[in-house]
C-alpha atoms as a PDB file:
ATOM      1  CA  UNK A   1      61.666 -24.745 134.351  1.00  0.00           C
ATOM      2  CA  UNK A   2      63.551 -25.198 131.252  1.00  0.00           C
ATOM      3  CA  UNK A   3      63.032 -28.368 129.997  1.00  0.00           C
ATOM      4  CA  UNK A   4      66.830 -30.028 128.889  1.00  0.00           C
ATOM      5  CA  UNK A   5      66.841 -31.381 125.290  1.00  0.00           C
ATOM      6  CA  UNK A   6      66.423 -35.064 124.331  1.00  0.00           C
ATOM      7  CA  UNK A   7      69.573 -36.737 124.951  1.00  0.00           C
ATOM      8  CA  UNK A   8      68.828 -40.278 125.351  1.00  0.00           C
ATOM      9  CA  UNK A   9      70.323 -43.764 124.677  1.00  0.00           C
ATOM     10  CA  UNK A  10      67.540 -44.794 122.637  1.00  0.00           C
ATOM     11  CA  UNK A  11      67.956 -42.032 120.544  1.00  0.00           C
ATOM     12  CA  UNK A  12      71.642 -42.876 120.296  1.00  0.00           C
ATOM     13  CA  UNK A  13      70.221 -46.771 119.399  1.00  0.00           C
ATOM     14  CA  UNK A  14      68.060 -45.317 116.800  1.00  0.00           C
ATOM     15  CA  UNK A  15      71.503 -43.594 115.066  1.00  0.00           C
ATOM     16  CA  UNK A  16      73.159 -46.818 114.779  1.00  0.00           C
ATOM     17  CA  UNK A  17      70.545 -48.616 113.436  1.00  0.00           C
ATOM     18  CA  UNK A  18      70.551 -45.991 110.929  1.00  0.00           C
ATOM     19  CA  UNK A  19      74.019 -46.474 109.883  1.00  0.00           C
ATOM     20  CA  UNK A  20      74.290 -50.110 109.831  1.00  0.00           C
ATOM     21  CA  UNK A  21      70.796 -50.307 107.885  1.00  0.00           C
ATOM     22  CA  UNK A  22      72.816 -47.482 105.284  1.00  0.00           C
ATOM     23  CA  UNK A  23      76.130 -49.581 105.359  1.00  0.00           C
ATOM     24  CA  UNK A  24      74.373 -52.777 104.280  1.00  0.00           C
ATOM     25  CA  UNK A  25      73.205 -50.707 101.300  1.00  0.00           C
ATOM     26  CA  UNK A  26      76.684 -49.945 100.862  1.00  0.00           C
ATOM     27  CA  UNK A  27      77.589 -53.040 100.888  1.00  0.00           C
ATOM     28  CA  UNK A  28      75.422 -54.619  98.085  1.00  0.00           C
ATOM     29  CA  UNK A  29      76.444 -51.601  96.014  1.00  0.00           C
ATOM     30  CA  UNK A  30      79.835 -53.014  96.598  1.00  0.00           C
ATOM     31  CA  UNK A  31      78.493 -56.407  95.685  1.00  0.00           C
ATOM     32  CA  UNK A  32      76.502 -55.096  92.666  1.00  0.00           C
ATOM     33  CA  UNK A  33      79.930 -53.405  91.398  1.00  0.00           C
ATOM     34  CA  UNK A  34      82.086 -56.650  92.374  1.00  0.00           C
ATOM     35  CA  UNK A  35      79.375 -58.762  89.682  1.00  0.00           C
ATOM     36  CA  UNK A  36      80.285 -56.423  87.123  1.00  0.00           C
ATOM     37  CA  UNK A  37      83.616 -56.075  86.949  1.00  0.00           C
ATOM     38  CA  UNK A  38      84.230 -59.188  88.213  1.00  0.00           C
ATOM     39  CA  UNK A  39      82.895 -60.763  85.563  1.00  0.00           C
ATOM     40  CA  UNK A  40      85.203 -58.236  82.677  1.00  0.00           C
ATOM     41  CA  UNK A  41      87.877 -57.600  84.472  1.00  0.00           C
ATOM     42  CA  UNK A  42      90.847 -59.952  85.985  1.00  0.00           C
ATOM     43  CA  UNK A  43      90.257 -61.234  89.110  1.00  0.00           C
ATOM     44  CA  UNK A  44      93.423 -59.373  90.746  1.00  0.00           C
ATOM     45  CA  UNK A  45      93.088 -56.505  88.357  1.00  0.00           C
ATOM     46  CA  UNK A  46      89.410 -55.631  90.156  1.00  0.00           C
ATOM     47  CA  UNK A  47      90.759 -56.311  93.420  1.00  0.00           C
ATOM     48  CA  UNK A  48      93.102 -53.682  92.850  1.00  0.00           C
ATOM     49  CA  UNK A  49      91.190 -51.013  91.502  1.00  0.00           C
ATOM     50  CA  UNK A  50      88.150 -51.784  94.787  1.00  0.00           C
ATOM     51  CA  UNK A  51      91.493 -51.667  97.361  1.00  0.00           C
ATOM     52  CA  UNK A  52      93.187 -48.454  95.490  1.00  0.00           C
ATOM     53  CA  UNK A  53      89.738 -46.388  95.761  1.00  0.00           C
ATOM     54  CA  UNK A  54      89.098 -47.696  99.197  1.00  0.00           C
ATOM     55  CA  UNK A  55      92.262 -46.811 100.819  1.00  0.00           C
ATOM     56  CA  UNK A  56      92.544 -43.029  99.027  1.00  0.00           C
ATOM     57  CA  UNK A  57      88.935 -43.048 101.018  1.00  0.00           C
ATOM     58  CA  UNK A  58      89.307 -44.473 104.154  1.00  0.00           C
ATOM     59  CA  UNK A  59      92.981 -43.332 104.429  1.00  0.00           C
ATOM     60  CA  UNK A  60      91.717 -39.579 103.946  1.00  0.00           C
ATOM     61  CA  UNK A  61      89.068 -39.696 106.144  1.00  0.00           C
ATOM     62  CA  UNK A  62      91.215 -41.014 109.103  1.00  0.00           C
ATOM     63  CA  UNK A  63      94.119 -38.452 109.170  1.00  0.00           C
ATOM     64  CA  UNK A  64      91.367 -35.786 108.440  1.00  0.00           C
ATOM     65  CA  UNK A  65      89.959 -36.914 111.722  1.00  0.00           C
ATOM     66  CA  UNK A  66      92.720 -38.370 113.827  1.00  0.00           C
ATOM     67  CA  UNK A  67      96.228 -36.807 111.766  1.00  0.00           C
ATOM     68  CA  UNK A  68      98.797 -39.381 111.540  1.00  0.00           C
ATOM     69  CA  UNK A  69      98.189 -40.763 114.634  1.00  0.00           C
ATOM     70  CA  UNK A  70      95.777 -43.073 112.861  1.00  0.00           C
ATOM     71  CA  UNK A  71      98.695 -45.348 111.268  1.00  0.00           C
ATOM     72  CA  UNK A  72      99.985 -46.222 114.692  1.00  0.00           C
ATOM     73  CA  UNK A  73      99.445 -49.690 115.195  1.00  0.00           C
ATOM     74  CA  UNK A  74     100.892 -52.257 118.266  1.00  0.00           C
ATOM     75  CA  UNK A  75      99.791 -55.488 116.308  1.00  0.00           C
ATOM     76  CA  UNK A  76     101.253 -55.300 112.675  1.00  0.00           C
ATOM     77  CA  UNK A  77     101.640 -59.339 112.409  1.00  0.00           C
ATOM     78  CA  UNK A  78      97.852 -59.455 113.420  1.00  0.00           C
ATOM     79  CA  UNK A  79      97.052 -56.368 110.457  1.00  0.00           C
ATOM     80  CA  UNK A  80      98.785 -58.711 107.848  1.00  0.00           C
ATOM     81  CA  UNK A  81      96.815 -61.989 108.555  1.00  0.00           C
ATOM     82  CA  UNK A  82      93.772 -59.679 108.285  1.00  0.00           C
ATOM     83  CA  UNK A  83      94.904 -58.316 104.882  1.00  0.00           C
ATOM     84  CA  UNK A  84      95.452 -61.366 103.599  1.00  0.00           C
ATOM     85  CA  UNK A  85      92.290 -63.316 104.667  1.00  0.00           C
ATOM     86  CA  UNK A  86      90.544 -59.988 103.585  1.00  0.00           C
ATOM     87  CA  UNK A  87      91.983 -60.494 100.443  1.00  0.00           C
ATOM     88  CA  UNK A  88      91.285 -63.995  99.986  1.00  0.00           C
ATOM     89  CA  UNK A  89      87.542 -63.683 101.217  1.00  0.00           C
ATOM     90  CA  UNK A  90      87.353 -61.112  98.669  1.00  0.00           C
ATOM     91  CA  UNK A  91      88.593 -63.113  96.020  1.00  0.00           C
ATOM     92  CA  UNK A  92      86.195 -65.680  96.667  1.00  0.00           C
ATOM     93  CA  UNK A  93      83.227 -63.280  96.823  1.00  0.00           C
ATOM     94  CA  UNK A  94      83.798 -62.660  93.279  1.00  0.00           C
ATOM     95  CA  UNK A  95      84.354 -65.677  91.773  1.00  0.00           C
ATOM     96  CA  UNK A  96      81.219 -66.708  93.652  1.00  0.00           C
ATOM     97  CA  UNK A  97      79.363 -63.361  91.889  1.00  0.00           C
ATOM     98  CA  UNK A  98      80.216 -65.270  88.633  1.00  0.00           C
ATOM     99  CA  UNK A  99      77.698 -67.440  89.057  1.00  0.00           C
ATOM    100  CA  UNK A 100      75.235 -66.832  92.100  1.00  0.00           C
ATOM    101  CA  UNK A 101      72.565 -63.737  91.604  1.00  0.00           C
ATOM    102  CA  UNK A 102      73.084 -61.030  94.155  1.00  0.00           C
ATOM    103  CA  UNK A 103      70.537 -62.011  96.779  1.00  0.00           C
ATOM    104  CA  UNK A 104      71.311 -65.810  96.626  1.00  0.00           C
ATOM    105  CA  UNK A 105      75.402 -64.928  97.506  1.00  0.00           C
ATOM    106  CA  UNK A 106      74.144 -62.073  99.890  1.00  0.00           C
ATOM    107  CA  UNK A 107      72.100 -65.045 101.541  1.00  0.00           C
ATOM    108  CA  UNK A 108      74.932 -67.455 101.791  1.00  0.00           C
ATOM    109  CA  UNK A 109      77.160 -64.843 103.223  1.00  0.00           C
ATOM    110  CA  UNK A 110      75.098 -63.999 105.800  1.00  0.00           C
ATOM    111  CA  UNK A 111      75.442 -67.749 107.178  1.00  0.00           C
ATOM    112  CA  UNK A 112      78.925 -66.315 109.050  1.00  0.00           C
ATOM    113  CA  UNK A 113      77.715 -65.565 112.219  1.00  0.00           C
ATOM    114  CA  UNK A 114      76.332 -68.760 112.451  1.00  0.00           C
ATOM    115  CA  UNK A 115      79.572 -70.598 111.263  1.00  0.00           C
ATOM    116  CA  UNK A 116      81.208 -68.696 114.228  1.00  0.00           C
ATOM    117  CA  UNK A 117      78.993 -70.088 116.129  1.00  0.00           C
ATOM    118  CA  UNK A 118      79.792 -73.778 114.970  1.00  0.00           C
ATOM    119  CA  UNK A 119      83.668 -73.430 114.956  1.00  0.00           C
ATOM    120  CA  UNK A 120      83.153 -71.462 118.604  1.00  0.00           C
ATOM    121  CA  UNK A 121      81.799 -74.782 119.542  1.00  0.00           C
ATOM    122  CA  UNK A 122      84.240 -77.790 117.757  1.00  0.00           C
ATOM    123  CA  UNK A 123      87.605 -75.403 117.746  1.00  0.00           C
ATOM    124  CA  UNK A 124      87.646 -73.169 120.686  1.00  0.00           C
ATOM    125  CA  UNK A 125      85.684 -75.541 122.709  1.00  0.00           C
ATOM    126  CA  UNK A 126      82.889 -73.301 124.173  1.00  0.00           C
ATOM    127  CA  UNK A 127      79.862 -74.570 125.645  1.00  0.00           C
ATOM    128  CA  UNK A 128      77.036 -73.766 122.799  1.00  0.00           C
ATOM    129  CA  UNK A 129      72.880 -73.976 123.867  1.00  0.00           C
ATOM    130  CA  UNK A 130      71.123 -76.734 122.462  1.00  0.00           C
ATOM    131  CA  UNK A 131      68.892 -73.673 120.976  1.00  0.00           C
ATOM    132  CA  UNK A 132      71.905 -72.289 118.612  1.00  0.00           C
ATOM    133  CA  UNK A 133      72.293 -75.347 117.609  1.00  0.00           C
ATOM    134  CA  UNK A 134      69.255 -76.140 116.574  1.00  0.00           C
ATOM    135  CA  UNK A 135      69.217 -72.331 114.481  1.00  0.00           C
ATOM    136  CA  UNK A 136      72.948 -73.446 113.277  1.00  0.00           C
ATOM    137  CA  UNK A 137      71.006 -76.099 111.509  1.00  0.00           C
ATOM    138  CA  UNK A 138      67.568 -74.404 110.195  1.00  0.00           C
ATOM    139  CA  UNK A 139      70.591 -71.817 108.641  1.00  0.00           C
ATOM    140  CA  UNK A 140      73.014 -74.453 106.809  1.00  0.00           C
ATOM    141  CA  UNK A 141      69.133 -75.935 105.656  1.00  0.00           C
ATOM    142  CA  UNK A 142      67.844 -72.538 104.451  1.00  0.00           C
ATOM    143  CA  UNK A 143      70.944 -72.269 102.936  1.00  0.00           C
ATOM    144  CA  UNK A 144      70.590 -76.172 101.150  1.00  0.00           C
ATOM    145  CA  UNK A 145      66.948 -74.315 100.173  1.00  0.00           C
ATOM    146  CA  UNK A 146      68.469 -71.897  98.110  1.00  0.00           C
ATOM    147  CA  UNK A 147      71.568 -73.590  96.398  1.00  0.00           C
ATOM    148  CA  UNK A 148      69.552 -76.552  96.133  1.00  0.00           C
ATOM    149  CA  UNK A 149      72.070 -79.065  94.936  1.00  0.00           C
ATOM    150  CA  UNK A 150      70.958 -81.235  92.050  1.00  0.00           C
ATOM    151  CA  UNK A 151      67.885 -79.262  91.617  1.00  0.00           C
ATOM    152  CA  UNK A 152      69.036 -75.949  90.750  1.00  0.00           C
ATOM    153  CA  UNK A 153      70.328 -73.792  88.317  1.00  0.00           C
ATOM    154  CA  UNK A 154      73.671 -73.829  90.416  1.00  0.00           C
ATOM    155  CA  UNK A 155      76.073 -76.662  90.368  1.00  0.00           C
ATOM    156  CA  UNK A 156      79.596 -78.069  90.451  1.00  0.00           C
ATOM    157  CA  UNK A 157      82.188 -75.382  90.565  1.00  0.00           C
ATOM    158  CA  UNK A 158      79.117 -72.789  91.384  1.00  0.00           C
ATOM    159  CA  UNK A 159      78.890 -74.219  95.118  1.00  0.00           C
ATOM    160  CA  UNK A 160      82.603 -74.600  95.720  1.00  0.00           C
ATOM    161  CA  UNK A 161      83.226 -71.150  95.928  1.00  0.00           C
ATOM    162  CA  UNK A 162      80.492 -69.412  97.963  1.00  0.00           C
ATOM    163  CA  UNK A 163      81.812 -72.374 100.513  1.00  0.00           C
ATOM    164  CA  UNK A 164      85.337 -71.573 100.348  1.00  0.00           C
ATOM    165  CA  UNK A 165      84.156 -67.996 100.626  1.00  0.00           C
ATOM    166  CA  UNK A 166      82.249 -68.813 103.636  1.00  0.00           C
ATOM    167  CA  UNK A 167      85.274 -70.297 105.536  1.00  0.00           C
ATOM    168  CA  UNK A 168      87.492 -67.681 104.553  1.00  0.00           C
ATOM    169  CA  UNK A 169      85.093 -64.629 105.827  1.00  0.00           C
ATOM    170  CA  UNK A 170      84.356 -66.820 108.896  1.00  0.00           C
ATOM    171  CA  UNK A 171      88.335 -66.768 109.263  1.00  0.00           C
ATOM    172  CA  UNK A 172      88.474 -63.202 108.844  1.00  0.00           C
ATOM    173  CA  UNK A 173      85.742 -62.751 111.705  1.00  0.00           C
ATOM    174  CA  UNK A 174      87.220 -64.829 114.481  1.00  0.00           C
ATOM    175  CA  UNK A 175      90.677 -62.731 113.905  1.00  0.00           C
ATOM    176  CA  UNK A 176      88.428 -59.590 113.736  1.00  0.00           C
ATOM    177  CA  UNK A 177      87.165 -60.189 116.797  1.00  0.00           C
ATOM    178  CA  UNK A 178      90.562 -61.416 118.899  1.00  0.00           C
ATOM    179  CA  UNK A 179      91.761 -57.719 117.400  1.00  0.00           C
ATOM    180  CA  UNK A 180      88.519 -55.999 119.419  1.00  0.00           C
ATOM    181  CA  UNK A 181      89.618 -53.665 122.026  1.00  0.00           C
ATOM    182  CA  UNK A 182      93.172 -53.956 120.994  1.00  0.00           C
ATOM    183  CA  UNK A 183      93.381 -51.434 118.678  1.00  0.00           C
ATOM    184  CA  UNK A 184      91.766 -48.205 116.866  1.00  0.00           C
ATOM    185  CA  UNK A 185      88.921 -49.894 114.267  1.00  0.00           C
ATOM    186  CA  UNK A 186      89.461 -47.028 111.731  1.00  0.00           C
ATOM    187  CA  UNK A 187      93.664 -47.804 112.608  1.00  0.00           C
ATOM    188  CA  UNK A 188      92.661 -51.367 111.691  1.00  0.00           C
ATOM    189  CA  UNK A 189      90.197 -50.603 108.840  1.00  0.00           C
ATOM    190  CA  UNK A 190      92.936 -48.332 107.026  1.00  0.00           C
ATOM    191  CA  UNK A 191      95.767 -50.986 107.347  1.00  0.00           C
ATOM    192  CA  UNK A 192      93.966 -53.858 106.123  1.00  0.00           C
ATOM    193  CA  UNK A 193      93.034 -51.550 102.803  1.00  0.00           C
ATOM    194  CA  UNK A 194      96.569 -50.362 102.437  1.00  0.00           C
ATOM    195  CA  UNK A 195      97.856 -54.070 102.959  1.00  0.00           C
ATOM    196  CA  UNK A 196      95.283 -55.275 100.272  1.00  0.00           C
ATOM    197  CA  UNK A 197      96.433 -52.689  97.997  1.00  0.00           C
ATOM    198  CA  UNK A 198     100.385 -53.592  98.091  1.00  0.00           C
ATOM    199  CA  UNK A 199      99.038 -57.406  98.148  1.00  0.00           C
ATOM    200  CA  UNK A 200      97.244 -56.728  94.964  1.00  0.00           C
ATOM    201  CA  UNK A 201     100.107 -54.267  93.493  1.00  0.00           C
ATOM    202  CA  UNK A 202     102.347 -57.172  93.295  1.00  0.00           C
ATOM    203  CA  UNK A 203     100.644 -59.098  90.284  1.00  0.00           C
ATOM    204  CA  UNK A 204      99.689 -55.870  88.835  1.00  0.00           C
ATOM    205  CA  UNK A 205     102.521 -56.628  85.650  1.00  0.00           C
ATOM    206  CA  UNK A 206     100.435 -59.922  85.128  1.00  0.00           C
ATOM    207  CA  UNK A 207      96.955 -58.417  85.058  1.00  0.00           C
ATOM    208  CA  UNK A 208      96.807 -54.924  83.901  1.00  0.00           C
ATOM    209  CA  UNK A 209      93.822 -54.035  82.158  1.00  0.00           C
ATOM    210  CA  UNK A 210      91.473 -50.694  82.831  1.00  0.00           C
ATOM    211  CA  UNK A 211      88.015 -50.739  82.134  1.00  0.00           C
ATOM    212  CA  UNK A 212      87.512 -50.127  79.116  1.00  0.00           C
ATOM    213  CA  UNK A 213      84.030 -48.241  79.305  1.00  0.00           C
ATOM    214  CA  UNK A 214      81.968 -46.054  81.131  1.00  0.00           C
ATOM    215  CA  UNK A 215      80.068 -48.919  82.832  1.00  0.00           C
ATOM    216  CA  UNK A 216      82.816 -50.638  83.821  1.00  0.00           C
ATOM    217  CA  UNK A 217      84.463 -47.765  85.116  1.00  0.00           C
ATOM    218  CA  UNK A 218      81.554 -47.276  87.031  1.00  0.00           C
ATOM    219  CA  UNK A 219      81.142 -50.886  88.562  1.00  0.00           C
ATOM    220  CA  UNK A 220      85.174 -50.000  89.816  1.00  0.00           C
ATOM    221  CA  UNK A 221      83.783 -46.685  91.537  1.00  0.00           C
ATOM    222  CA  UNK A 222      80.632 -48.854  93.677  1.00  0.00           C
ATOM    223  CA  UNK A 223      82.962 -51.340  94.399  1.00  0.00           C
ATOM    224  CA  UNK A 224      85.616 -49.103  96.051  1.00  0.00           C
ATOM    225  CA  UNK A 225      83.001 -46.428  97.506  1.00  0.00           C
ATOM    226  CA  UNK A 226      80.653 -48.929  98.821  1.00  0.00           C
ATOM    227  CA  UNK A 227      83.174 -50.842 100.452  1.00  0.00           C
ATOM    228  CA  UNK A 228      85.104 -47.808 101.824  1.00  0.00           C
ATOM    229  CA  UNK A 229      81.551 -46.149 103.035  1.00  0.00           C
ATOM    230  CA  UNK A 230      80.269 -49.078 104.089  1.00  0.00           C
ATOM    231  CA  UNK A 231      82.855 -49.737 107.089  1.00  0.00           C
ATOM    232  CA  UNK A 232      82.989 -46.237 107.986  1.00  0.00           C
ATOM    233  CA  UNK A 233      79.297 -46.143 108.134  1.00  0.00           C
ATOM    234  CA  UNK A 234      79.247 -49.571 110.519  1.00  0.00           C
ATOM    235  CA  UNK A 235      82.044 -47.753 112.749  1.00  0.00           C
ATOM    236  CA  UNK A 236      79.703 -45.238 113.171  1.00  0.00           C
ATOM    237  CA  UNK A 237      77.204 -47.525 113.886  1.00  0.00           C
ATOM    238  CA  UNK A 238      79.251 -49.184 116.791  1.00  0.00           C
ATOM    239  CA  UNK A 239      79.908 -45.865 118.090  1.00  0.00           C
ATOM    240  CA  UNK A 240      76.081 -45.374 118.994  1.00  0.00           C
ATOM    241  CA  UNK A 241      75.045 -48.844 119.306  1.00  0.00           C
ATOM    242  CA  UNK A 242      76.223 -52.113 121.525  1.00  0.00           C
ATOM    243  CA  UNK A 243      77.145 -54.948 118.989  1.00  0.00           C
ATOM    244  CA  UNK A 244      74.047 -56.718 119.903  1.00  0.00           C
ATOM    245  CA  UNK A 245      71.842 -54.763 119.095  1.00  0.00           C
ATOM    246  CA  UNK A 246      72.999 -53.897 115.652  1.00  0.00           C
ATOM    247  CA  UNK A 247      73.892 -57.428 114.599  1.00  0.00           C
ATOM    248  CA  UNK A 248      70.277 -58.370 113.411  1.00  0.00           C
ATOM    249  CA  UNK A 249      69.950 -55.237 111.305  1.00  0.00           C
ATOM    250  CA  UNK A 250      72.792 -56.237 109.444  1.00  0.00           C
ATOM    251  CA  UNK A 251      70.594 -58.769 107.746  1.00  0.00           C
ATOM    252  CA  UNK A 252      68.896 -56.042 106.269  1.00  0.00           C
ATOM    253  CA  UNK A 253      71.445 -56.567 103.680  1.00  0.00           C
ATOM    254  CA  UNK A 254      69.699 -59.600 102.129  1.00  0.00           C
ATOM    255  CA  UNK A 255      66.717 -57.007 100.813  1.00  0.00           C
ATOM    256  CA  UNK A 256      69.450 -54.879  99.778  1.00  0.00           C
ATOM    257  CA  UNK A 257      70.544 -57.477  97.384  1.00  0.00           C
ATOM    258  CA  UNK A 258      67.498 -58.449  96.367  1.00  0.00           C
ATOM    259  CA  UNK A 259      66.524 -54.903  95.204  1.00  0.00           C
ATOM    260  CA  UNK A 260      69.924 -54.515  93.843  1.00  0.00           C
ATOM    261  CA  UNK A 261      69.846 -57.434  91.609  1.00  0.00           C
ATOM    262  CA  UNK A 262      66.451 -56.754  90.489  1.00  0.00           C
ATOM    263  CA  UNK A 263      67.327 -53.034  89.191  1.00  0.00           C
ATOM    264  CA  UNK A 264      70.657 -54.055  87.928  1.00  0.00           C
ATOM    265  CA  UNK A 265      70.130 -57.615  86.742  1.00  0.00           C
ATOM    266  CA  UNK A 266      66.782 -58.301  86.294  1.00  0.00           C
ATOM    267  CA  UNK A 267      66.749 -61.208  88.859  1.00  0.00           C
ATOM    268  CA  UNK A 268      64.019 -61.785  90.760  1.00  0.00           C
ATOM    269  CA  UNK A 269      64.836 -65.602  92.836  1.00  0.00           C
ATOM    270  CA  UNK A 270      62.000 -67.907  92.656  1.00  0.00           C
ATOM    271  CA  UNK A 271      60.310 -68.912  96.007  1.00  0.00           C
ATOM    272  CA  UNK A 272      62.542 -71.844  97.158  1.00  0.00           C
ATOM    273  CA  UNK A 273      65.525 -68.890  97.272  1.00  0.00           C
ATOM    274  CA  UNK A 274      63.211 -66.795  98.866  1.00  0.00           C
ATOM    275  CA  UNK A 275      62.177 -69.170 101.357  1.00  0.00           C
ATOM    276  CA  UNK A 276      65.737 -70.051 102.459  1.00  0.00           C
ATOM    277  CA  UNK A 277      66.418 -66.158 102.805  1.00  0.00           C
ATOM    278  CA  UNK A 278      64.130 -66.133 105.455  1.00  0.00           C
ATOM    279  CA  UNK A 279      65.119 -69.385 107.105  1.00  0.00           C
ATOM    280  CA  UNK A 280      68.778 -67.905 107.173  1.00  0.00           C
ATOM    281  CA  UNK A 281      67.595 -64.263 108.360  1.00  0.00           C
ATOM    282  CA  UNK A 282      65.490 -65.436 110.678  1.00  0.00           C
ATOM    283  CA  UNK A 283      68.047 -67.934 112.247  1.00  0.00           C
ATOM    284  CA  UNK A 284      70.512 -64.878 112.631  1.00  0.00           C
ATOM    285  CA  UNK A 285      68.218 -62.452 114.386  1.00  0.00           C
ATOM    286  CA  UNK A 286      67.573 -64.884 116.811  1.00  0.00           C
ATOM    287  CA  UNK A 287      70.976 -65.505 117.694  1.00  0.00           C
ATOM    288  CA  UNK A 288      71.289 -62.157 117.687  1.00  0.00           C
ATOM    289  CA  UNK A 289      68.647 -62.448 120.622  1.00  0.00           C
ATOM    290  CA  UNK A 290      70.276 -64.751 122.109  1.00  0.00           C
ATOM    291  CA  UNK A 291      73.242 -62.880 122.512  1.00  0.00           C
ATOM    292  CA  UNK A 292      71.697 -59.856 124.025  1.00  0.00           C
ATOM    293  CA  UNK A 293      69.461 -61.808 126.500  1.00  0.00           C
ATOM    294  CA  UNK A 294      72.726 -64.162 127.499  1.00  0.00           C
ATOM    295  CA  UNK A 295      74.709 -60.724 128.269  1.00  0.00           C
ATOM    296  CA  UNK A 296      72.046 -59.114 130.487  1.00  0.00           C
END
């Protein structure tokens, strides 16, 4: 008897893994880009050149799979508030880059889950386990850990706007996930890039200025590739994979950073940041955990 080759879900788990482990390296070459440039280039003026590179990406990659079906949408008011908080949470991101190392902003980001799970509990009025709440709070304290107000090298404006950024991805999240199920992700991936681009194409007379050198040119490529492969990669990743079991793999981002700032930047954070890494990491696998064990 033949014996019928190895099909099985857990090898399908094991893909998506794979791909969300390869878009959080994405994503922190995005990041590593977004310091960069950030830093030379105007704010808008970076934005634009990330969301023009991203959308001749994802844009091409969805008609080459789907034709121009791909652009039909049935929730065009809900693809504009995306854009927009997109925008604005990417905004943020960089002025926070300005002055937080890789890792440390990487870190701080990674708090959103959590923060859903916060505003799921005071705003929408769910009914939240005495558990989450207790690793809502070890996160906002590993996060205290590595900003360290008072007693760091980060202060005043510094902590504003990794905050603001929080709220603003946390924003961007909770509409994400009302859009679930309503329409194509690569549909909805391709119109928030396109609507970022025309966003950013408006102040374009204010803010024009190319980079001006090879590396700079080259922090514009990572920020658009990385962002553009890095969502394609975690669509893939859904594809194989139930959300909850790739959701604590996505904090396999935080070593990303890490390794990324120390190659790029030289930083290596000290063991308080360190420490609160883990807290945070920790905290979001576990309500990862949660998750799966509550849907079973």
């Amino acid at each position: 008897m033949s014996q019928q080759p190895a099909t099985s879900p857990h090898r399908h788990t094991l893909t998506g893994i794979g791909f969300t482990v390869l878009a959080c390296a994405c994503f922190s070459i995005l990041d590593t880009g977004s310091k960069y440039a950030g830093a030379l280039l105007p704010l808008l003026m970076a934005l634009w050149l990330r969301y023009a590179l991203q959308s001749v990406l994802t844009v091409g990659f969805g008609v080459a799979r789907h034709g121009l079906d791909i652009f039909r949408t049935r929730r065009p008011g809900f693809q504009f508030l995306r854009a927009i908080l997109f925008c604005l949470s990417n905004a943020l991101a960089m002025l926070s880059l300005r002055y937080l190392p890789l890792a440390e902003f990487t870190a701080i980001v990674a708090l959103t889950p959590l923060a859903l799970t916060l505003l799921a509990a005071l705003w929408l009025g769910q009914q939240v386990s005495p558990l989450r709440w207790v690793l809502v709070a070890l996160g906002f304290a590993g996060t205290l850990v590595i900003l360290r107000p008072g007693g760091s090298q980060f202060s005043g404006w510094a902590l504003v706007w990794p905050a603001l950024q929080l709220l603003a991805n946390t924003a961007y999240q909770i509409l994400s996930s009302r859009m679930a199920g309503k329409e194509r992700p690569l549909t909805t991936q391709i119109y928030t890039s396109l609507l970022a681009l025309s966003l950013t194409c408006m102040t374009l007379p204010w803010v024009w200025q190319l980079p001006d050198s090879a590396a700079l040119w080259l922090a514009a490529i990572a920020m658009g590739a990385g962002s553009a492969v890095g969502h394609l990669m975690l669509l893939k990743a859904y594809e194989k994979a139930e959300p909850a079991t790739i959701t604590p793999f996505l904090y396999s981002q935080i070593p990303c950073a890490l390794l990324a700032g120390w190659l790029v930047y030289g930083h290596i954070p000290d063991q308080w940041a360190v420490l609160g890494m883990v807290i945070i990491a920790l905290c979001g696998a576990a309500s990862a955990w949660l998750s799966i064990r509550e849907a079973k």
